[in-house]
N, C-alpha and C. Protein backbone atom coordinates (compact mmCIF):
# COMPACT_ATOMS: atom_id res chain seq x y z
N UNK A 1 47.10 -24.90 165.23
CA UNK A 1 46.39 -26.16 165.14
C UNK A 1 45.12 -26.09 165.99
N UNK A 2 43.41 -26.35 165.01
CA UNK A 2 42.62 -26.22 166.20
C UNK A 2 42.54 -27.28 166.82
N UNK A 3 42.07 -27.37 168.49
CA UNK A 3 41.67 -27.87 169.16
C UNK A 3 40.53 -28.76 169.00
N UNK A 4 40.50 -30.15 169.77
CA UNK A 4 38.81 -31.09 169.50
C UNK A 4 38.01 -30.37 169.35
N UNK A 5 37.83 -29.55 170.33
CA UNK A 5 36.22 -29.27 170.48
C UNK A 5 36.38 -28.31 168.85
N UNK A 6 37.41 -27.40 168.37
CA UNK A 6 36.94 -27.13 167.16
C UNK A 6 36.96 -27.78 166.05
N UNK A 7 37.74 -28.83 166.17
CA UNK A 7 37.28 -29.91 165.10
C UNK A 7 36.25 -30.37 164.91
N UNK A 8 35.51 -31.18 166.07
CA UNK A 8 34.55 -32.12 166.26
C UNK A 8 33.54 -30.86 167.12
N UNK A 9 32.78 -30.12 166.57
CA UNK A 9 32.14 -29.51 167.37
C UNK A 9 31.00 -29.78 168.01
N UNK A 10 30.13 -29.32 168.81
CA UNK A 10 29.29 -30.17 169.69
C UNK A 10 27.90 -29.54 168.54
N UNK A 11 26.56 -30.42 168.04
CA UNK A 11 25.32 -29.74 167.66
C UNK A 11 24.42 -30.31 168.56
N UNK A 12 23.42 -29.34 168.98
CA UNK A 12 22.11 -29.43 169.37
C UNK A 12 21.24 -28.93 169.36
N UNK A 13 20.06 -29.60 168.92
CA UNK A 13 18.78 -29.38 168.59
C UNK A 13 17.98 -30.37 169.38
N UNK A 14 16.44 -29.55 169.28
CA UNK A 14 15.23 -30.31 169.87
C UNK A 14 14.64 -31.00 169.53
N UNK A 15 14.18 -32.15 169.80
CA UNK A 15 13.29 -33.13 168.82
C UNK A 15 11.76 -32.99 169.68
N UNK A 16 10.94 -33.61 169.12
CA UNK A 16 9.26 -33.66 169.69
C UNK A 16 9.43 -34.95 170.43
N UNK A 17 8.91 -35.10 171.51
CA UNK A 17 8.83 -36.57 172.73
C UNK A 17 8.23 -37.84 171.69
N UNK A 18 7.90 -37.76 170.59
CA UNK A 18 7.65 -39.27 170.01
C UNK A 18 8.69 -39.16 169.03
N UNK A 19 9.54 -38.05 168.52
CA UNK A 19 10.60 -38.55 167.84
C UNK A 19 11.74 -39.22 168.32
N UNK A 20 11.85 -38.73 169.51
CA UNK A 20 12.75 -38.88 170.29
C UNK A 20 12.66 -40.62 170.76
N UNK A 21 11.59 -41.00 170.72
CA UNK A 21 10.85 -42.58 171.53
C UNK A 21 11.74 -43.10 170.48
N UNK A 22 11.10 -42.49 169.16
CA UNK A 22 11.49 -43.23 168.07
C UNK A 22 12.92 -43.38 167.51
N UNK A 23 13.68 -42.42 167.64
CA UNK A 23 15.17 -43.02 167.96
C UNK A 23 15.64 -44.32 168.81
N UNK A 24 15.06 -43.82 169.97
CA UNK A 24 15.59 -44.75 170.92
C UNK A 24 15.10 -46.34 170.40
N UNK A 25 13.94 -46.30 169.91
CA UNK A 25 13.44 -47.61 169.92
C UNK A 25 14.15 -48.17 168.95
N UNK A 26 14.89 -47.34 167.52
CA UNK A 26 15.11 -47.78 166.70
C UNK A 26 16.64 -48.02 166.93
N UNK A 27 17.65 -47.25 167.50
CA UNK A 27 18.86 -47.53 168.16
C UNK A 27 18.88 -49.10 169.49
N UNK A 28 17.71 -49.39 170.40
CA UNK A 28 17.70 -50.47 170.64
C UNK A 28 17.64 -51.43 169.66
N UNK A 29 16.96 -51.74 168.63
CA UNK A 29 16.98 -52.75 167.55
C UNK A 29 18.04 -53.28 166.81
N UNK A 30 19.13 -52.05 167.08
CA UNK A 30 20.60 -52.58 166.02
C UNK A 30 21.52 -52.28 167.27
N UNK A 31 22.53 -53.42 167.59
CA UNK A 31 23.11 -53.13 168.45
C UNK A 31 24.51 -52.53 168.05
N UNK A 32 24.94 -52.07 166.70
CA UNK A 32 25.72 -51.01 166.70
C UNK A 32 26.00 -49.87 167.37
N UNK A 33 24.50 -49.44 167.59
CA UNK A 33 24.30 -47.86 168.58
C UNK A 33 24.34 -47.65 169.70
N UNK A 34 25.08 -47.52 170.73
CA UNK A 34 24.92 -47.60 171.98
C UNK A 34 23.49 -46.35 172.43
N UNK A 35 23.28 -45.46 171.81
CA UNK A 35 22.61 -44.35 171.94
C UNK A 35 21.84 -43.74 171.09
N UNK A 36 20.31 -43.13 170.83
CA UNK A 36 19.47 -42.94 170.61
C UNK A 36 20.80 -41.73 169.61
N UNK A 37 21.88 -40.93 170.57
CA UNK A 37 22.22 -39.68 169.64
C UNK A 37 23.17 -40.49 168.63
N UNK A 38 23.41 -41.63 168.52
CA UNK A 38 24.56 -42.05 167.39
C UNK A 38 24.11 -42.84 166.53
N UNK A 39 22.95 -43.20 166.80
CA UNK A 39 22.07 -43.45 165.25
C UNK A 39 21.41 -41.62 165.00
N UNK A 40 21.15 -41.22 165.35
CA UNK A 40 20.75 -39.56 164.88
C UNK A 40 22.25 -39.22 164.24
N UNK A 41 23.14 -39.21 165.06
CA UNK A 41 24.25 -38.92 164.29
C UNK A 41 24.61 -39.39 162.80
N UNK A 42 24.12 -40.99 162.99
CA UNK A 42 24.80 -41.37 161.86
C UNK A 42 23.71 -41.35 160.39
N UNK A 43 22.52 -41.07 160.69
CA UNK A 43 21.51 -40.54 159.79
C UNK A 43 21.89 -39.29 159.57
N UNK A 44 22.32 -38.17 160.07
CA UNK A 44 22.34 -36.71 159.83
C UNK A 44 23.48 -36.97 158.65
N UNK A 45 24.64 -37.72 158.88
CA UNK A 45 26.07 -37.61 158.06
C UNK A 45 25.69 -38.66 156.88
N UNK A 46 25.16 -39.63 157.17
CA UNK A 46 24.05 -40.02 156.01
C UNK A 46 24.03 -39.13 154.74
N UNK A 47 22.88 -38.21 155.32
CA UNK A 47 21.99 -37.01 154.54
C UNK A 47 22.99 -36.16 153.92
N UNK A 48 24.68 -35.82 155.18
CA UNK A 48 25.14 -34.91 153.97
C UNK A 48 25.90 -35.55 153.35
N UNK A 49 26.41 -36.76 153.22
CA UNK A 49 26.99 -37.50 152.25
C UNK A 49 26.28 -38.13 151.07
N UNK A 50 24.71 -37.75 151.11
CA UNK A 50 24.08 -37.65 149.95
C UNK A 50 23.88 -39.56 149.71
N UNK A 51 23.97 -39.98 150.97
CA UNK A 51 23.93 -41.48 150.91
C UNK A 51 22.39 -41.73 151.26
N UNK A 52 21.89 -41.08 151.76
CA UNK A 52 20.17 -41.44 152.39
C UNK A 52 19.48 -41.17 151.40
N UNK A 53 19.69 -40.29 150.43
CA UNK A 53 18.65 -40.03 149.46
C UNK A 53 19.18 -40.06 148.25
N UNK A 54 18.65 -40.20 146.99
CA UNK A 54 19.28 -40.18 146.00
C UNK A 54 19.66 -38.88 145.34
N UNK A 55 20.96 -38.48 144.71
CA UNK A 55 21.34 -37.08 144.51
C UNK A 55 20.88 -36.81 143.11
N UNK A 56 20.42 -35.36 143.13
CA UNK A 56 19.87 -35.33 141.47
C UNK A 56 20.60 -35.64 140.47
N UNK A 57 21.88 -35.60 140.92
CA UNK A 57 23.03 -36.29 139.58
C UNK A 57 22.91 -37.97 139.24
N UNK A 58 22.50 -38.71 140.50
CA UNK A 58 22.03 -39.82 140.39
C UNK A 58 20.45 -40.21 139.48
N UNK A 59 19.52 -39.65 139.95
CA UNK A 59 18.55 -39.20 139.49
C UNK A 59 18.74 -39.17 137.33
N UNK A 60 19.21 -38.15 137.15
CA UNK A 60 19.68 -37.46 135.65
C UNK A 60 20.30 -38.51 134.85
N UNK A 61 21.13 -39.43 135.60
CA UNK A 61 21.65 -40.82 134.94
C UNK A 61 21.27 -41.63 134.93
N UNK A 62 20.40 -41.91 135.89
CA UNK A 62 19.27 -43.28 135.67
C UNK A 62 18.09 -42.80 135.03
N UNK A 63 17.92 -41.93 134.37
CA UNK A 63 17.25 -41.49 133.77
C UNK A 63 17.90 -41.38 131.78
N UNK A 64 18.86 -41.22 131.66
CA UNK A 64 20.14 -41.03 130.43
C UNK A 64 19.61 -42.49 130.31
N UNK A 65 20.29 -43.29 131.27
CA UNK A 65 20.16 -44.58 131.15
C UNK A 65 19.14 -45.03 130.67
N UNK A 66 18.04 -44.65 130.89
CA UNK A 66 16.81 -45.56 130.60
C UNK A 66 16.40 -45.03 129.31
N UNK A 67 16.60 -43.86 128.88
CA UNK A 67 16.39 -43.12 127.80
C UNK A 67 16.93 -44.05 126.45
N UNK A 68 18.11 -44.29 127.00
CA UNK A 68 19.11 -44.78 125.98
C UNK A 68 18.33 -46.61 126.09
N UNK A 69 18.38 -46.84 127.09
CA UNK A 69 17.12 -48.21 126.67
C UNK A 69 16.47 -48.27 125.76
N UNK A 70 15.58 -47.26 126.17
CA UNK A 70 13.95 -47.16 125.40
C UNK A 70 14.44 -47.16 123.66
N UNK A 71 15.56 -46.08 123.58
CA UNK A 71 16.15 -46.10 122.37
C UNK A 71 16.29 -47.65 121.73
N UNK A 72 16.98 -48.23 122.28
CA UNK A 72 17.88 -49.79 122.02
C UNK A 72 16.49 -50.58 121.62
N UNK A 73 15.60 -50.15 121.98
CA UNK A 73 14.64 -51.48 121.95
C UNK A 73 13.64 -51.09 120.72
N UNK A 74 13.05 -49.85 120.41
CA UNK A 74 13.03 -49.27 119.22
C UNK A 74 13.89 -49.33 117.91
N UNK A 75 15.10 -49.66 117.87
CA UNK A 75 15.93 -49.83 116.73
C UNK A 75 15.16 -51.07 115.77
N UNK A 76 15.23 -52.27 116.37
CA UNK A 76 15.12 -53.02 115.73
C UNK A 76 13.59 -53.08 114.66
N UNK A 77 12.69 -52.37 115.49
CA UNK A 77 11.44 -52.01 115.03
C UNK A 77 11.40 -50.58 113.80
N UNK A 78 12.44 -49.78 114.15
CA UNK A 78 12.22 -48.83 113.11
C UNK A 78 13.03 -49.48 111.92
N UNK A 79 14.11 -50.66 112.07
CA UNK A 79 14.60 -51.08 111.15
C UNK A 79 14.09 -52.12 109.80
N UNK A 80 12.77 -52.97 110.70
CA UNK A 80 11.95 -53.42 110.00
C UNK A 80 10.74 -52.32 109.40
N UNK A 81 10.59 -51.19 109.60
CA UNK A 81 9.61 -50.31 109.04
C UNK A 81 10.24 -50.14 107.94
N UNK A 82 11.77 -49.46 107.85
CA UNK A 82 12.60 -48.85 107.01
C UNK A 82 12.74 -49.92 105.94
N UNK A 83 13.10 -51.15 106.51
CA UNK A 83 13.56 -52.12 105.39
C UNK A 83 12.36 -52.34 104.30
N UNK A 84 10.85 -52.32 104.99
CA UNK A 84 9.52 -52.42 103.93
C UNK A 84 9.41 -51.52 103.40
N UNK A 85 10.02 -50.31 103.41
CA UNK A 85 9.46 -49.04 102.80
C UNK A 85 10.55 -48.80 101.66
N UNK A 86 11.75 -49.47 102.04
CA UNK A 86 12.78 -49.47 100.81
C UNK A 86 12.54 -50.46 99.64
N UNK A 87 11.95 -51.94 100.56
CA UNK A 87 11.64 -53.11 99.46
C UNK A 87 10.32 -53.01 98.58
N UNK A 88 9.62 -52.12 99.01
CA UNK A 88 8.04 -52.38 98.68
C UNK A 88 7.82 -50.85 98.08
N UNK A 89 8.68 -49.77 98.49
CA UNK A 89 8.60 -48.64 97.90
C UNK A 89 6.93 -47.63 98.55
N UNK A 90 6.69 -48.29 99.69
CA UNK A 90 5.60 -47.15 100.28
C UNK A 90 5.31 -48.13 101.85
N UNK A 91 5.36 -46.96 102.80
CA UNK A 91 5.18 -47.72 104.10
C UNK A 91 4.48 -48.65 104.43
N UNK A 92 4.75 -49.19 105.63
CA UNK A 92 4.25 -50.37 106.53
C UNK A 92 2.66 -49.77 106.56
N UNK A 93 1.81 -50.38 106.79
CA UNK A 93 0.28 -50.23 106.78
C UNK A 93 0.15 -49.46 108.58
N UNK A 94 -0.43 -49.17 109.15
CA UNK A 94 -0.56 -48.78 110.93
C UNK A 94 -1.07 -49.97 111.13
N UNK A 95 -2.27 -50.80 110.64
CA UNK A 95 -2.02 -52.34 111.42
C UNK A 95 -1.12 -52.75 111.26
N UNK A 96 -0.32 -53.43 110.71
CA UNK A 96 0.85 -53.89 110.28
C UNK A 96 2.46 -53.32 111.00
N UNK A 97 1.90 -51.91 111.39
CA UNK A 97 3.09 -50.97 112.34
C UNK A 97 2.77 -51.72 113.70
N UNK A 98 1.42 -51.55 113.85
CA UNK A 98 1.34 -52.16 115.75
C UNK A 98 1.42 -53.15 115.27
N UNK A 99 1.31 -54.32 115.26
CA UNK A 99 1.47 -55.79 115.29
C UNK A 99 2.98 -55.76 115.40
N UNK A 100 3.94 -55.13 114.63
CA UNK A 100 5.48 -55.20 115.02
C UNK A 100 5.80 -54.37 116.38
N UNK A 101 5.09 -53.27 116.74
CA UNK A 101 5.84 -52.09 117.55
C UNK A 101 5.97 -53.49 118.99
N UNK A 102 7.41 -53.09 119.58
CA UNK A 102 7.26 -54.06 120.91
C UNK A 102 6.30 -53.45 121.49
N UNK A 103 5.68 -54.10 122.58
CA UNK A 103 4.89 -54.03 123.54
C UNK A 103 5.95 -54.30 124.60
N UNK A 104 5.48 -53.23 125.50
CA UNK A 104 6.89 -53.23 127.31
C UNK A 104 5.04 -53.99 127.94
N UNK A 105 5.58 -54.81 128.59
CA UNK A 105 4.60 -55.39 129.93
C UNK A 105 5.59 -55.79 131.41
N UNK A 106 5.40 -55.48 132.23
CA UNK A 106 6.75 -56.17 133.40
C UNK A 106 7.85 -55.77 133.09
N UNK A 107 8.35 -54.98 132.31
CA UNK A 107 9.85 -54.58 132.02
C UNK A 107 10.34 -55.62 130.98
N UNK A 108 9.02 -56.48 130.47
CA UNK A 108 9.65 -57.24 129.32
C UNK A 108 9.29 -57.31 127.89
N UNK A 109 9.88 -57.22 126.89
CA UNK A 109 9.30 -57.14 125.83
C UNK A 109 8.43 -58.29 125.42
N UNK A 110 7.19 -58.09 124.77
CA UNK A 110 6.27 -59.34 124.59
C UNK A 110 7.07 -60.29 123.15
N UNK A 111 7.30 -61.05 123.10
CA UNK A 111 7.91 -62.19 122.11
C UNK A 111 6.34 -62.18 121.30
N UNK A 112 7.47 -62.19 119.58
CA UNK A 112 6.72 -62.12 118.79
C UNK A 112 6.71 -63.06 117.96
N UNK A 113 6.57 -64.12 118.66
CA UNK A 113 6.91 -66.08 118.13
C UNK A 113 5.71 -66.72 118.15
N UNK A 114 5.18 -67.58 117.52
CA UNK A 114 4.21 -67.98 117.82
C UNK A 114 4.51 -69.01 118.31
N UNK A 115 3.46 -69.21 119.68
CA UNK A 115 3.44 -70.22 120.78
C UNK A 115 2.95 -71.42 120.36
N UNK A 116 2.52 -71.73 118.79
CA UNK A 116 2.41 -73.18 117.98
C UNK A 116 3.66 -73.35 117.54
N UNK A 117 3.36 -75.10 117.79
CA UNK A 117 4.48 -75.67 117.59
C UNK A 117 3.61 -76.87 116.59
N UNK A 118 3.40 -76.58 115.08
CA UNK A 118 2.64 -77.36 114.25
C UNK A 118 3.57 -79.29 113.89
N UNK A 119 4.91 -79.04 114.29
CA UNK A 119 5.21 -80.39 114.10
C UNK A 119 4.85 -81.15 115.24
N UNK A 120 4.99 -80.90 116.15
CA UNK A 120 4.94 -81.44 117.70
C UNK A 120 3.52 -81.19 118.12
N UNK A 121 2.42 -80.48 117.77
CA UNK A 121 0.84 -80.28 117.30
C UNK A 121 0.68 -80.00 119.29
N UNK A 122 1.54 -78.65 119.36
CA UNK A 122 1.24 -78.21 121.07
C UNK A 122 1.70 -76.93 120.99
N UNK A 123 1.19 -76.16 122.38
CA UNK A 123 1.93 -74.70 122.32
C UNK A 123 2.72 -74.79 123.49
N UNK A 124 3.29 -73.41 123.34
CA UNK A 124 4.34 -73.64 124.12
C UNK A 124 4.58 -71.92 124.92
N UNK A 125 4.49 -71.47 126.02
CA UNK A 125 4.39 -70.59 126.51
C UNK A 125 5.56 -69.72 125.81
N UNK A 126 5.80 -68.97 125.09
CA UNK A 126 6.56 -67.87 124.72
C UNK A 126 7.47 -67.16 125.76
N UNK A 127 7.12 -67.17 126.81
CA UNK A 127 7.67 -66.26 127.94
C UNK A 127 8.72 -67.40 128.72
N UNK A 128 7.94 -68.38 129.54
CA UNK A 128 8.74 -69.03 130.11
C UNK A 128 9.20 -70.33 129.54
N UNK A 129 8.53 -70.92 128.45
CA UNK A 129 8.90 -72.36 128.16
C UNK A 129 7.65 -73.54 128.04
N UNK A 130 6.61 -73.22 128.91
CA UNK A 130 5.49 -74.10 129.57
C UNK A 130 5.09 -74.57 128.45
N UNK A 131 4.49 -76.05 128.38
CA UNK A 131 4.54 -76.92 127.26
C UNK A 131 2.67 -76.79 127.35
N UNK A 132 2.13 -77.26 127.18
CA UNK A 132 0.43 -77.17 126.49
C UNK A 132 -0.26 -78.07 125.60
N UNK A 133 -0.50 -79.35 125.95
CA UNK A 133 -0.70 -80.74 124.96
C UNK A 133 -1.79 -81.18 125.40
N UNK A 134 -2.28 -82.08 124.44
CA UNK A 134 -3.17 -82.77 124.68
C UNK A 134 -3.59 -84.08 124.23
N UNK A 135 -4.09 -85.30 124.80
CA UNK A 135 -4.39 -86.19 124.17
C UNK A 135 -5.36 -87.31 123.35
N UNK A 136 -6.46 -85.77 123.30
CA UNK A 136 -7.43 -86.29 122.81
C UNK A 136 -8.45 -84.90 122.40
N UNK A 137 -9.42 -85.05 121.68
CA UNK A 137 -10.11 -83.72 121.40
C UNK A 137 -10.55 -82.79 122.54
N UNK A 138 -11.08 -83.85 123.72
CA UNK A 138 -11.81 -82.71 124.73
C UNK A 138 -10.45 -82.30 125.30
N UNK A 139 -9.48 -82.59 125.25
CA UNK A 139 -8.20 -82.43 126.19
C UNK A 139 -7.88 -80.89 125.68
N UNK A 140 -7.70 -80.76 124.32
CA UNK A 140 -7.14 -80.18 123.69
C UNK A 140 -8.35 -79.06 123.63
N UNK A 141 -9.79 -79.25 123.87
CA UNK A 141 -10.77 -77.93 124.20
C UNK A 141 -10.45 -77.08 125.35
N UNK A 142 -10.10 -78.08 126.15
CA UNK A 142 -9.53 -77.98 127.55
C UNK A 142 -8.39 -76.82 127.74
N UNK A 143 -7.42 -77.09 127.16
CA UNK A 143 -6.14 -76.17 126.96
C UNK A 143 -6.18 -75.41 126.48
N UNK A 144 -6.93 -75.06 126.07
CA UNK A 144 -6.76 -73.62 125.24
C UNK A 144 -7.40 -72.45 126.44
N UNK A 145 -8.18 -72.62 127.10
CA UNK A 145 -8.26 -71.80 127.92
C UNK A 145 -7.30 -71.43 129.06
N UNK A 146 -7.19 -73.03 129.40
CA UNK A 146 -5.77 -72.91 130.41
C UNK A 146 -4.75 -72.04 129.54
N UNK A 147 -3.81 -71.91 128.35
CA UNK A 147 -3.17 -71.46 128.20
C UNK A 147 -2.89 -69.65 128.13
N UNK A 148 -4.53 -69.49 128.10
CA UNK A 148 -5.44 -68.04 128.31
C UNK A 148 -4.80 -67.88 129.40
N UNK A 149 -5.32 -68.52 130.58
CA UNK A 149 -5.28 -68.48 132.25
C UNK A 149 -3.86 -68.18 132.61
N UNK A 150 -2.82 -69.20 131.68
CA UNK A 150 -1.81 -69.13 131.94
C UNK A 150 -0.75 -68.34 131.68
N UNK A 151 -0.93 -67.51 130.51
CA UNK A 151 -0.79 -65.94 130.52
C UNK A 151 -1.14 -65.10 131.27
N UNK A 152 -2.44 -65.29 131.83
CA UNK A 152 -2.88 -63.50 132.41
C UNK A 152 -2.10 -63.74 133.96
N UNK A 153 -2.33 -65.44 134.34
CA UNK A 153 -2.13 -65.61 135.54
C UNK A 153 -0.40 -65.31 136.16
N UNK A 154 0.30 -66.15 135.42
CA UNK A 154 1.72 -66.48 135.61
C UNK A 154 2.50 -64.73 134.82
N UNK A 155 2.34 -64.59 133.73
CA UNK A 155 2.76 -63.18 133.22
C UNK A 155 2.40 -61.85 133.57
N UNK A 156 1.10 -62.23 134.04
CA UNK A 156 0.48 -60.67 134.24
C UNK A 156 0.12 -60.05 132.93
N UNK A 157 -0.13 -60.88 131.90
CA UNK A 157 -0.57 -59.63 130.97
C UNK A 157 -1.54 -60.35 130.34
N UNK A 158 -2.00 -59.40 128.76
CA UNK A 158 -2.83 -59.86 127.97
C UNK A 158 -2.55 -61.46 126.89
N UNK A 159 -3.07 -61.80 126.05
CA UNK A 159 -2.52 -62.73 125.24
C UNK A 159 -2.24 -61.01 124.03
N UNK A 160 -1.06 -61.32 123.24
CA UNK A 160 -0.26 -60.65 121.86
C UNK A 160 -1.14 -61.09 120.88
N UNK A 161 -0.83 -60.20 119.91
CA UNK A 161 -1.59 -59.98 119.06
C UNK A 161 -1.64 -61.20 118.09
N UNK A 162 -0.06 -61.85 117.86
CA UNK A 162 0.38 -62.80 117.41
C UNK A 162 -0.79 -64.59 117.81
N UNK A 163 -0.43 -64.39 119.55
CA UNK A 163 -1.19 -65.39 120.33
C UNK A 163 -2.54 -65.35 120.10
N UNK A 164 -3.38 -64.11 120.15
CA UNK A 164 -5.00 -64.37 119.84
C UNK A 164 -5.01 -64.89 118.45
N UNK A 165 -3.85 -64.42 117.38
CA UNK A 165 -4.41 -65.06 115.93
C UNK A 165 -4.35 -66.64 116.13
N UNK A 166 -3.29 -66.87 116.75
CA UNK A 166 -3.32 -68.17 116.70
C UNK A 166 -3.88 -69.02 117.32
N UNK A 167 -4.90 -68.54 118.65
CA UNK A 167 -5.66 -69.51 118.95
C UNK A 167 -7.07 -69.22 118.10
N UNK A 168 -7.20 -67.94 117.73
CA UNK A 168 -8.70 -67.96 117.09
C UNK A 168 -8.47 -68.79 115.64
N UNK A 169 -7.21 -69.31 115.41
CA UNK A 169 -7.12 -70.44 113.60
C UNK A 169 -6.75 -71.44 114.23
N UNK A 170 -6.45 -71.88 115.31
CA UNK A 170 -5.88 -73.12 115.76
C UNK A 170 -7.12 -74.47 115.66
N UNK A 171 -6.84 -75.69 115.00
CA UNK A 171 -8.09 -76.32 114.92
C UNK A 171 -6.96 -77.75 115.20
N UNK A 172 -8.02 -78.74 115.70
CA UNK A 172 -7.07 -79.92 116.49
C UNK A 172 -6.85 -80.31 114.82
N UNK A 173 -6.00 -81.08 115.02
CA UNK A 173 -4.92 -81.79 114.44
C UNK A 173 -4.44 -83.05 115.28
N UNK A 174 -5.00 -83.78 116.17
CA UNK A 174 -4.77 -84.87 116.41
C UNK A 174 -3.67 -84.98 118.10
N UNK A 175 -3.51 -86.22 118.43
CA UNK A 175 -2.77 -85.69 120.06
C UNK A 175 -1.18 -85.05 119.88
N UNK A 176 -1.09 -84.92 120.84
CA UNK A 176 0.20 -83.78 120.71
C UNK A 176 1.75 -84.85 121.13
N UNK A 177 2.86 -84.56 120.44
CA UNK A 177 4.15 -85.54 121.11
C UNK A 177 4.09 -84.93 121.69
């Protein structure tokens, strides 16, 4: 049966005088550590338990993973290509391909709804909900830029291809419920 000291054996190494500060300062900050060497300790066993950094097997699956995303979100788009090319007997046009292909912005797919709402004569933000009315002609000159603003600002992105058609045909129609 071995003995402590060969169980638990003793390591030492040298550090540089500001690494060393820098333990200490960082072992005062959490009072778990009584000592500059047992936060070093517990970073070193960290590293070989493959807990401090991410392991390439980790790596390779969040990667599978995302692969298989990218897949999932493409289906529905190659399914509408396929379905025109069976009904119509010759492919989707390439305008007609981008105007469907999703667009990724923020990790979100851009909604391909239009943000008019012709009974209720208002738009309506696609992304989050945000309503867009007006009650009178200049009101309604008014909003349409805000709703510009309120895309690039609040989403971070462009207006869709869908959204520019519809504000460049949008013409008042009277105040909005």
């Amino acid at each position: 049966m071995p003995n402590y000291n060969e169980q638990n054996p003793i390591v030492s190494f040298r550090l540089k005088e500001w690494q060393k500060r820098k333990f200490e300062t960082l072992s005062k900050k959490d009072a778990k550590y009584k000592q500059a060497t047992d936060l070093i300790k517990d970073v070193l066993i960290k590293y070989l338990n493959e807990e401090l950094v991410e392991s390439k097997k980790e790596i390779k699956f969040t990667m599978d993973e995302l692969k298989v995303e990218k897949i999932k979100k493409k289906i529905p788009y190659l399914k509408i290509k396929n379905d025109f090319a069976e009904n119509f007997n010759h492919p989707l046009s390439n305008s007609a391909s981008r105007m469907i292909k999703p667009a990724i912005t923020n990790n979100q797919e851009l909604s391909f709804q239009s943000p008019y709402d012709a009974s209720s004569k208002r738009l309506q933000c696609t992304d989050c909900g945000v309503l867009i009315t007006w009650n009178s002609f200049d009101a309604y000159i008014a909003q349409i830029p805000e709703y510009k603003k309120h895309i690039l600002n609040k989403h971070n992105r462009e207006l869709s291809a869908i959204e520019k058609d519809v504000l460049d045909n949008l013409k008042y129609e009277g105040k909005s419920k």
